[in-house]
Protein backbone atom coordinates (compact mmCIF):
# COMPACT_ATOMS: atom_id res chain seq x y z
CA UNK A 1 147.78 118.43 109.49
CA UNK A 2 146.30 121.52 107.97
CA UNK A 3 149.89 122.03 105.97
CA UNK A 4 149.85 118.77 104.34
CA UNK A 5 146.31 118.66 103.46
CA UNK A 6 146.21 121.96 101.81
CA UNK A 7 149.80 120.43 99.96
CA UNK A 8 148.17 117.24 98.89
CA UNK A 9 144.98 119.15 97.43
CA UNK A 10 147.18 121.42 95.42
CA UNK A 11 149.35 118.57 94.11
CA UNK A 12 146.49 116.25 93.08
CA UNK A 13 145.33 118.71 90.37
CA UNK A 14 148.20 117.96 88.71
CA UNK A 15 148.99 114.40 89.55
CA UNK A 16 145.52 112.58 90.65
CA UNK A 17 146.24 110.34 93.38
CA UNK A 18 143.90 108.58 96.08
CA UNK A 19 143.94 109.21 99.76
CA UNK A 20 142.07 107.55 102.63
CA UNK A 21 142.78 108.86 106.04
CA UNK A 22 141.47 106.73 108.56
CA UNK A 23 141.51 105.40 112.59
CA UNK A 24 141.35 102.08 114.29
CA UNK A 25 141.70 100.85 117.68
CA UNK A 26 143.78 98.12 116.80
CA UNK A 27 145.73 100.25 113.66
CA UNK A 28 145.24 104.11 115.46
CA UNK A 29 145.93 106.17 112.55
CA UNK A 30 146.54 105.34 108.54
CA UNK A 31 147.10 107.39 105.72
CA UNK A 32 147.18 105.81 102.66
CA UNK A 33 147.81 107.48 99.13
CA UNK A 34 147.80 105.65 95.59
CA UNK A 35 147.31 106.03 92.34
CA UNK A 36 144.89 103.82 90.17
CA UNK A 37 146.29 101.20 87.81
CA UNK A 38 149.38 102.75 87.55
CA UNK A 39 151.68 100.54 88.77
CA UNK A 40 153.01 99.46 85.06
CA UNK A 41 154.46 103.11 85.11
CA UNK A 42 156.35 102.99 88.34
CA UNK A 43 158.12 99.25 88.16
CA UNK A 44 160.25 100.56 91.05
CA UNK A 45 157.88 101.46 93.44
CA UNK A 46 155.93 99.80 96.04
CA UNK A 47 152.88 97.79 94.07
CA UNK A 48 148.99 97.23 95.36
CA UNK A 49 148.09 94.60 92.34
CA UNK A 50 147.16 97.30 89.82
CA UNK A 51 147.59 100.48 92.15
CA UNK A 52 151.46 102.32 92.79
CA UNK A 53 151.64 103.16 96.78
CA UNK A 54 152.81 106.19 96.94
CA UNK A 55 152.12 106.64 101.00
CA UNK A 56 151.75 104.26 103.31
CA UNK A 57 151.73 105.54 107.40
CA UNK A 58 150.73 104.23 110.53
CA UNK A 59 151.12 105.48 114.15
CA UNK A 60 149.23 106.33 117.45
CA UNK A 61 150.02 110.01 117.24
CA UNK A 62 147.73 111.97 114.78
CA UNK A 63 150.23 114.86 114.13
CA UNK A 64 153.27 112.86 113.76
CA UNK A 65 151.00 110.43 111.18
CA UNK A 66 150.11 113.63 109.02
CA UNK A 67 154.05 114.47 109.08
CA UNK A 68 155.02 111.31 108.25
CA UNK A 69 152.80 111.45 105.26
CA UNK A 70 153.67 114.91 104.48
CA UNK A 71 157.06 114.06 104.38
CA UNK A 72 156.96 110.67 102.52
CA UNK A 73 154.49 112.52 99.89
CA UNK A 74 157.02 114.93 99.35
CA UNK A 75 159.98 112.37 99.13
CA UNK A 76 158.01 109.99 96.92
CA UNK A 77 157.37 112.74 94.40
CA UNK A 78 161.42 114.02 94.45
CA UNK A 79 162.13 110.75 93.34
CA UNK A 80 159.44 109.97 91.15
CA UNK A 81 158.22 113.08 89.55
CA UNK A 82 161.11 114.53 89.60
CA UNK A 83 160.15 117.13 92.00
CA UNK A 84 156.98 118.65 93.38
């Protein structure tokens, strides 16, 4: 957990992005990240109206969630960005 949240706070200087981490009974755990009316500049990616989805997790395990994120983060920017 502590990897990817130190990773995510070094990216988002240079590419702003959202994140909301958060638990539910009926969910467990989400991890969402996005970027803000954006979506016009990533046609191929996954769309929220306005907003590009970069991450999108779910699961009942709070360290697997965090590497699933970590992990998608890291794939959507390779194909996206080019790298990371």
């Amino acid at each position: 957990m502590d990897d990817f949240l130190r990773f995510f706070n070094e990216k988002r200087y240079h590419f702003p992005m959202h994140m909301e981490i958060y638990y539910s009974k009926i969910m467990d755990w989400c991890i969402d990240i996005y970027k803000k009316g954006c979506a016009a500049d990533y046609p191929d990616a996954e769309h929220d109206g306005d907003d590009v989805v970069i991450v999108k997790v779910q699961d009942l395990d709070m360290e697997l969630c965090f590497a699933r994120a970590h992990v998608a983060l890291k794939e959507w920017l390779m194909k996206y960005e080019k790298g990371y």
